[in-house]
Protein backbone atom coordinates (compact mmCIF):
# COMPACT_ATOMS: atom_id res chain seq x y z
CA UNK A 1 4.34 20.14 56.62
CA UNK A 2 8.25 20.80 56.45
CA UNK A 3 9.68 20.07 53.10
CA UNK A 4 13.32 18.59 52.72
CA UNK A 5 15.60 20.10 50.47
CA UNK A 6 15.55 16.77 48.58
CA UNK A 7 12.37 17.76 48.07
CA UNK A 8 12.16 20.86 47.01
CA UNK A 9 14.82 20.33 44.08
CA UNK A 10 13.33 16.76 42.86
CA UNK A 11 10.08 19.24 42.14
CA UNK A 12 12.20 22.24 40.82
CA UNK A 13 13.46 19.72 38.58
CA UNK A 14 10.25 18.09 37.16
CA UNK A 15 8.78 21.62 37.11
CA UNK A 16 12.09 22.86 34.94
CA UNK A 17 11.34 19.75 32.77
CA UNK A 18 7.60 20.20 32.21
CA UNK A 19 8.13 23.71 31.35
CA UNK A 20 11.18 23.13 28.78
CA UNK A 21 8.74 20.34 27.06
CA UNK A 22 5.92 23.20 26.93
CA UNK A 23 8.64 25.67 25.77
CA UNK A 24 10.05 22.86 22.74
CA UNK A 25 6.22 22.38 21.88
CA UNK A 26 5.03 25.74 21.57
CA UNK A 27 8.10 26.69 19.44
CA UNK A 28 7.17 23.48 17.07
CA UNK A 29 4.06 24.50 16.91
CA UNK A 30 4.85 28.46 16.02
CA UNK A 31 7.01 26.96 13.34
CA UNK A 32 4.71 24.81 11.87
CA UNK A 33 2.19 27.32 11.97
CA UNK A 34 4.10 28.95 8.73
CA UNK A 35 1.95 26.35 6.64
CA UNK A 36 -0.63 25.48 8.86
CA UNK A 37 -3.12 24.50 6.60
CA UNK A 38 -0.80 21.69 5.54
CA UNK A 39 0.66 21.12 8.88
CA UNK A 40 -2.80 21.53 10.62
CA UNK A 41 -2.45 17.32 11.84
CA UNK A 42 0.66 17.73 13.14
CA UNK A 43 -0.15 20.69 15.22
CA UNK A 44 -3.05 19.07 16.25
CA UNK A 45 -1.69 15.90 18.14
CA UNK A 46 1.45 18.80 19.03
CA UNK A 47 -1.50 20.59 20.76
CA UNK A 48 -2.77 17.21 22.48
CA UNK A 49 0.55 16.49 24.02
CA UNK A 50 0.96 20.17 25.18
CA UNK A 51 -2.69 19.66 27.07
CA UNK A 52 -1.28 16.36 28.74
CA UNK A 53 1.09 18.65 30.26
CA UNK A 54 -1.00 21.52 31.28
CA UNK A 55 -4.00 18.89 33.44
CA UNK A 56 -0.43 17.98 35.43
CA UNK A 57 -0.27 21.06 36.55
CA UNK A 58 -2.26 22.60 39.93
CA UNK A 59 -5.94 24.28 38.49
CA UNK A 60 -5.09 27.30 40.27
CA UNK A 61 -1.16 27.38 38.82
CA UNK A 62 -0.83 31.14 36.72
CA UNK A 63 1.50 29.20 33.98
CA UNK A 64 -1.96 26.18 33.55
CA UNK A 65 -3.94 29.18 33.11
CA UNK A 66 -2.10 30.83 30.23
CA UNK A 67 -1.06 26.83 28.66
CA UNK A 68 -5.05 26.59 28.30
CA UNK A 69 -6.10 29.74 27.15
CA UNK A 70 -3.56 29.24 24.07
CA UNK A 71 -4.72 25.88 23.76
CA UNK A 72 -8.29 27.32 23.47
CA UNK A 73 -7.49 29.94 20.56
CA UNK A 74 -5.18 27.19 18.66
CA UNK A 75 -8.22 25.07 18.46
CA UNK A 76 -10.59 27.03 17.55
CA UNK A 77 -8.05 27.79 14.51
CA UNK A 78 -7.48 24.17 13.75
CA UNK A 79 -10.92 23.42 13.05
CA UNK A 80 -11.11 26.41 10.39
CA UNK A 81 -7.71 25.07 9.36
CA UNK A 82 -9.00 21.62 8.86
CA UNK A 83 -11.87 22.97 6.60
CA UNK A 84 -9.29 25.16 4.84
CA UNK A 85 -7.56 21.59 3.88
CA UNK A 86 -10.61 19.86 2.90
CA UNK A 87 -10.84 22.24 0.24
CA UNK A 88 -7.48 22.78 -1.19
CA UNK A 89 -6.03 19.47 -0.88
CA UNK A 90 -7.27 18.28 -3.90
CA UNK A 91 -7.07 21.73 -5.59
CA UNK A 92 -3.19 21.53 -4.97
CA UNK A 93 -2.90 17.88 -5.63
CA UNK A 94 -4.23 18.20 -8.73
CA UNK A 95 -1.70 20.78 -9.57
CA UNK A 96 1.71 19.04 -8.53
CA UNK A 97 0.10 16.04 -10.79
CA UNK A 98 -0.18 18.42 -13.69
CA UNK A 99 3.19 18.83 -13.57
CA UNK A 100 3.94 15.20 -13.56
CA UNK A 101 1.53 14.73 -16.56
CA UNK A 102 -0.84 12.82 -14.30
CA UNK A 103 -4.68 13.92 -14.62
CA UNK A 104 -6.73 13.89 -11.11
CA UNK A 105 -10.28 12.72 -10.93
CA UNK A 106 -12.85 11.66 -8.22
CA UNK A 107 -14.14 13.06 -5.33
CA UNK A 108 -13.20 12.45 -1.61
CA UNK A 109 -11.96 10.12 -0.34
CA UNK A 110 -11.35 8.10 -3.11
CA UNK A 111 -9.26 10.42 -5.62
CA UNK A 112 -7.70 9.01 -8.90
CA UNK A 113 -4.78 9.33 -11.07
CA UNK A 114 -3.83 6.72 -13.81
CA UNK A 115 -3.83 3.23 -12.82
CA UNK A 116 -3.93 4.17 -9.38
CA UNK A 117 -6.44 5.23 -6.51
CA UNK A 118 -5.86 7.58 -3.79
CA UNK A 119 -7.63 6.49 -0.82
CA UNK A 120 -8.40 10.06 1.42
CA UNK A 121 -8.47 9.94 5.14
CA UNK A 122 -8.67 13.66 7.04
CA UNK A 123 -9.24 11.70 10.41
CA UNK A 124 -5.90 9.93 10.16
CA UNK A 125 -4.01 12.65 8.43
CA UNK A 126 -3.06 9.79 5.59
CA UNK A 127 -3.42 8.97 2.36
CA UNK A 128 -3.50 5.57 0.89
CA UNK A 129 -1.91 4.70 -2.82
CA UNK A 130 -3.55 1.87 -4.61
CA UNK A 131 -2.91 0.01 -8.30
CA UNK A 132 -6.03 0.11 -9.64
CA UNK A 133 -9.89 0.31 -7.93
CA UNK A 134 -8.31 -0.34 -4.42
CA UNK A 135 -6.76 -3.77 -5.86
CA UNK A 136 -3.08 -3.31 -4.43
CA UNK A 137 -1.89 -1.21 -1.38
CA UNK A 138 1.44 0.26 -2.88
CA UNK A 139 2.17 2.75 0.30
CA UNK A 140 0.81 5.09 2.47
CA UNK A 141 1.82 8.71 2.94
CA UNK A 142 1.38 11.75 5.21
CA UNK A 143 -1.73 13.84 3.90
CA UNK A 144 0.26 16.88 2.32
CA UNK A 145 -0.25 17.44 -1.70
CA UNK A 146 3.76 17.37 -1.92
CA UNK A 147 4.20 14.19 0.19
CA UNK A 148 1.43 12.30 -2.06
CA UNK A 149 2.61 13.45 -4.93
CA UNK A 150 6.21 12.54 -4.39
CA UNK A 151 5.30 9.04 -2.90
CA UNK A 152 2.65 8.31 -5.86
CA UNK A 153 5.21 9.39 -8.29
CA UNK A 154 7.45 6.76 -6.91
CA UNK A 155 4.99 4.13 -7.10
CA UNK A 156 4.38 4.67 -10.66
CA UNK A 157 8.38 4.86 -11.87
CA UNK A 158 8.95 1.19 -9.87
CA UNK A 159 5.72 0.18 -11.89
CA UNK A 160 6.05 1.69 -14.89
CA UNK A 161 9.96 2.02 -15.59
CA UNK A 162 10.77 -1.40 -14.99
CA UNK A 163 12.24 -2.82 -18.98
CA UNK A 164 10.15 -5.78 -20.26
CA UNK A 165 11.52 -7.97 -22.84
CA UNK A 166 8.48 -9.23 -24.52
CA UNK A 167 10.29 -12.55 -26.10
CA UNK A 168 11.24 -13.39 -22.55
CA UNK A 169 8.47 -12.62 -20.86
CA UNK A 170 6.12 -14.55 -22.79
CA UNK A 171 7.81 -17.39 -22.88
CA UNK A 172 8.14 -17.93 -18.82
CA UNK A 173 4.23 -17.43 -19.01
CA UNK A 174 4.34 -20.03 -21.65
CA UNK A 175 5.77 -22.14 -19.16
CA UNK A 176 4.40 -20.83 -16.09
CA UNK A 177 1.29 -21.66 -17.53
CA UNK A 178 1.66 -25.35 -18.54
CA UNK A 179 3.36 -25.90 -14.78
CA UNK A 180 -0.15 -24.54 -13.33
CA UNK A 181 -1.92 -26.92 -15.27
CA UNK A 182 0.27 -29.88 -14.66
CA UNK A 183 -0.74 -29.13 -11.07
CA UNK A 184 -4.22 -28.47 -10.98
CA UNK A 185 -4.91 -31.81 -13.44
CA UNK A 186 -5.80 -29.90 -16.70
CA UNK A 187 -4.51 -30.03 -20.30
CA UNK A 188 -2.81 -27.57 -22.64
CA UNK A 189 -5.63 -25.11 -24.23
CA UNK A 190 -7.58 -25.36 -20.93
CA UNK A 191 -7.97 -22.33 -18.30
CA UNK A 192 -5.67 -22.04 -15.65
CA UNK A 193 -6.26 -20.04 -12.69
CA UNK A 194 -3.96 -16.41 -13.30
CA UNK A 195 -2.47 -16.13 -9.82
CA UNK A 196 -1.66 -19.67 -9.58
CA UNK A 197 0.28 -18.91 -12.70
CA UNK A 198 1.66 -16.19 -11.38
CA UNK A 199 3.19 -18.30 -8.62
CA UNK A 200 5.12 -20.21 -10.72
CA UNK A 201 6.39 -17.47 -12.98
CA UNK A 202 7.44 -16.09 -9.62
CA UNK A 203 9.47 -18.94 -9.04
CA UNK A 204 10.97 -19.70 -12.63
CA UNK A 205 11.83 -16.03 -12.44
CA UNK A 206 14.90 -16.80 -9.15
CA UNK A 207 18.24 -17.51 -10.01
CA UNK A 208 20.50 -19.97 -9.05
CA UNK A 209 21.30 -17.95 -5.38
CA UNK A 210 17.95 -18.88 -4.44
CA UNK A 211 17.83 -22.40 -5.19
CA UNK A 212 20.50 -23.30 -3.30
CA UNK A 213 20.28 -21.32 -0.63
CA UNK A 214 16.56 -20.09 -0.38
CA UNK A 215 16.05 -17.31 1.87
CA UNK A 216 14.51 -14.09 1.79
CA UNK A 217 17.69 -12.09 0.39
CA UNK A 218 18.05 -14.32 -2.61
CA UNK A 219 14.16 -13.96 -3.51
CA UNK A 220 13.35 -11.79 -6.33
CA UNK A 221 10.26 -10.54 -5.85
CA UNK A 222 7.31 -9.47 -8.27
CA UNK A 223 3.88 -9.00 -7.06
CA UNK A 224 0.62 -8.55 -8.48
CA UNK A 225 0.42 -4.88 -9.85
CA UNK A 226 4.08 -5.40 -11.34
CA UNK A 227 2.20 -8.78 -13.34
CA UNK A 228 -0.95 -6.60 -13.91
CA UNK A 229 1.20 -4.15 -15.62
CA UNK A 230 3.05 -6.60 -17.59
CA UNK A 231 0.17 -8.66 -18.59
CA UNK A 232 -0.99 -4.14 -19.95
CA UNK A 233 1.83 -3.51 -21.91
CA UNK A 234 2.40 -6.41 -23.52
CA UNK A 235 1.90 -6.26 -27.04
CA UNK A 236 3.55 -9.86 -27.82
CA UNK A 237 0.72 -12.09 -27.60
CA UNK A 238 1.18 -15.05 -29.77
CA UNK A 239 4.17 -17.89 -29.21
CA UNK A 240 4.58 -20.93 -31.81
CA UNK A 241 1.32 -20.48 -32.75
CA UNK A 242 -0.39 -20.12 -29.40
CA UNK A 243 -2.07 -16.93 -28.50
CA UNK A 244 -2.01 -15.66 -24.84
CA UNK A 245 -5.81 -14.90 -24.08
CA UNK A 246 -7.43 -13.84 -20.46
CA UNK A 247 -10.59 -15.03 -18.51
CA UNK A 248 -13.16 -12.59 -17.45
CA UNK A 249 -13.83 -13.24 -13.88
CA UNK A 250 -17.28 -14.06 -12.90
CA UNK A 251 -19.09 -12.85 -9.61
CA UNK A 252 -18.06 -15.53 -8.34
CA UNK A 253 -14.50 -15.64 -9.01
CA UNK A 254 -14.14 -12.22 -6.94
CA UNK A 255 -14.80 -13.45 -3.96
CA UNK A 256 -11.06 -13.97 -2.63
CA UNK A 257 -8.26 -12.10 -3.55
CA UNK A 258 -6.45 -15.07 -5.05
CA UNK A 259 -8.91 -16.15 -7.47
CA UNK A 260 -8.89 -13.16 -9.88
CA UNK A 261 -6.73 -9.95 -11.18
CA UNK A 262 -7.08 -6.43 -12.26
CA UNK A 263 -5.34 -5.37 -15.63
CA UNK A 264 -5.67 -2.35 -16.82
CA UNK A 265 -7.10 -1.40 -20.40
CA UNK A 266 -5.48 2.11 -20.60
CA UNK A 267 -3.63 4.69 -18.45
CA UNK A 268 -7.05 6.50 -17.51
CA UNK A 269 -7.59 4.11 -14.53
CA UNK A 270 -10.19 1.43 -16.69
CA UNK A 271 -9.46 -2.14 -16.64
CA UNK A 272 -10.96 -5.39 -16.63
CA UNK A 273 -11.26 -8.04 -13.08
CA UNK A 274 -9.81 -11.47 -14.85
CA UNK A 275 -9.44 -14.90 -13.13
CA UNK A 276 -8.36 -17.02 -15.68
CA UNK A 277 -5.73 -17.67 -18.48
CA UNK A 278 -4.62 -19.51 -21.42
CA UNK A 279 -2.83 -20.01 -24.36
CA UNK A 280 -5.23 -20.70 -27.88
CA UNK A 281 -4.26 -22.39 -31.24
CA UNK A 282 -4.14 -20.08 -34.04
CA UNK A 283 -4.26 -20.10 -37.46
């Protein structure tokens, strides 16, 4: 069959193409190859696109041949390399933590560091930072011991390094907390529900921006670990003669997500599930 000349250069062209992608692939992969333990995911799906490529190509073409039998050694050294990360992750995790003054315990995939849980998955190449026993999903990051560590770090100075002034603080829960009961029908002394509280400290806490003009960029925000935390730290417990105490949550109360809380009762990563709170007379 004659070709045209139109032809001929619309297939000189895709051919040029496929080829420069296989050339900009392989030399992404060589490069990452450098660390490849670390980088072992990335060459991976690298490796998946460059096989795309190659099953375009005709079965008997010289250039499908060589694309395949490269393929074939790279992934037989991606699956050692994948083994090789199972077992130094943590070993180099827990070193970069060291250095932050963080302690690493656990075993896969559920490592932990403080208040905070590191959620392993080698399938997904990802790593998932909690507050607390899988409570609160803070971010996720790309499974390399630097990226975790940076992006846990993070987490833990916008936790952690936020200033609290006690007086304050415990006063808006004062009055967070007798709003929450006017609401749910219940008098001062009695239990209120702790995220329902939460809601309305959340919304004493906005300033005047927000209440007259209430959209997203005038909302001050302050979830749950960030109230957790708070609710940790705070060492100014008592207010006119009230004292700020907590509810154990029951089986029952853990259920949903709204009904209860998880404060911590040190830095180690132990703390208590509560869904209640109140303020007591004392004497």
């Amino acid at each position: 069959m004659p070709i045209s000349t139109s032809e001929l250069k619309e297939h000189l062209v895709k051919s040029g193409k496929m080829l420069q992608a296989v050339t900009r692939l392989v030399k992404a992969i060589e490069t990452l190859e450098k660390n490849h333990v670390d980088n072992v995911h990335q060459i991976e799906r690298m490796v998946a696109n460059l096989q795309k490529i190659a099953t375009s190509l005709p079965s008997n073409n010289e250039t499908r041949r060589m694309i395949e039998a490269w393929i074939s050694e790279c992934t037989s050294r991606l699956q050692t390399d994948k083994g090789e990360l199972r077992r130094s992750f943590g070993i180099s995790l827990e070193n970069l933590l060291k250095e932050k003054g963080l302690e690493l315990k656990g075993q896969y995939p559920e490592l932990k560091t403080s208040f905070y849980t590191i959620e392993i998955d080698f399938d997904k190449a990802q790593a998932s930072i909690w507050y607390g026993p899988k409570q609160e999903l803070m971010t996720k990051a790309k499974l390399s011991p630097p990226e975790v560590t940076k992006q846990l770090d993070k987490v833990h100075k916008t936790v952690t390094g936020r200033p609290l002034n006690e007086e304050g603080f415990i006063k808006r829960l004062h009055e967070s907390y007798l709003r929450t009961l006017s609401r749910v029908g219940r008098k001062e002394g009695e239990h209120a529900p702790i995220l329902q509280v939460l809601a309305d400290y959340v919304f004493l806490e906005q300033d005047r921006r927000f209440y007259t003009d209430p959209k997203k960029e005038h909302f001050k925000g302050y979830g749950r670990a960030f109230f957790s935390y708070d609710l940790y730290r705070l060492h100014q417990r008592k207010l006119l003669g009230k004292e700020l105490s907590l509810v154990v949550a029951t089986r029952a109360n853990t259920v949903r997500r709204e009904n209860f809380l998880w404060v911590p009762t040190d830095d180690k990563g132990n703390g208590t599930v509560y869904a209640y709170l109140y303020f007591r007379e004392v004497t």
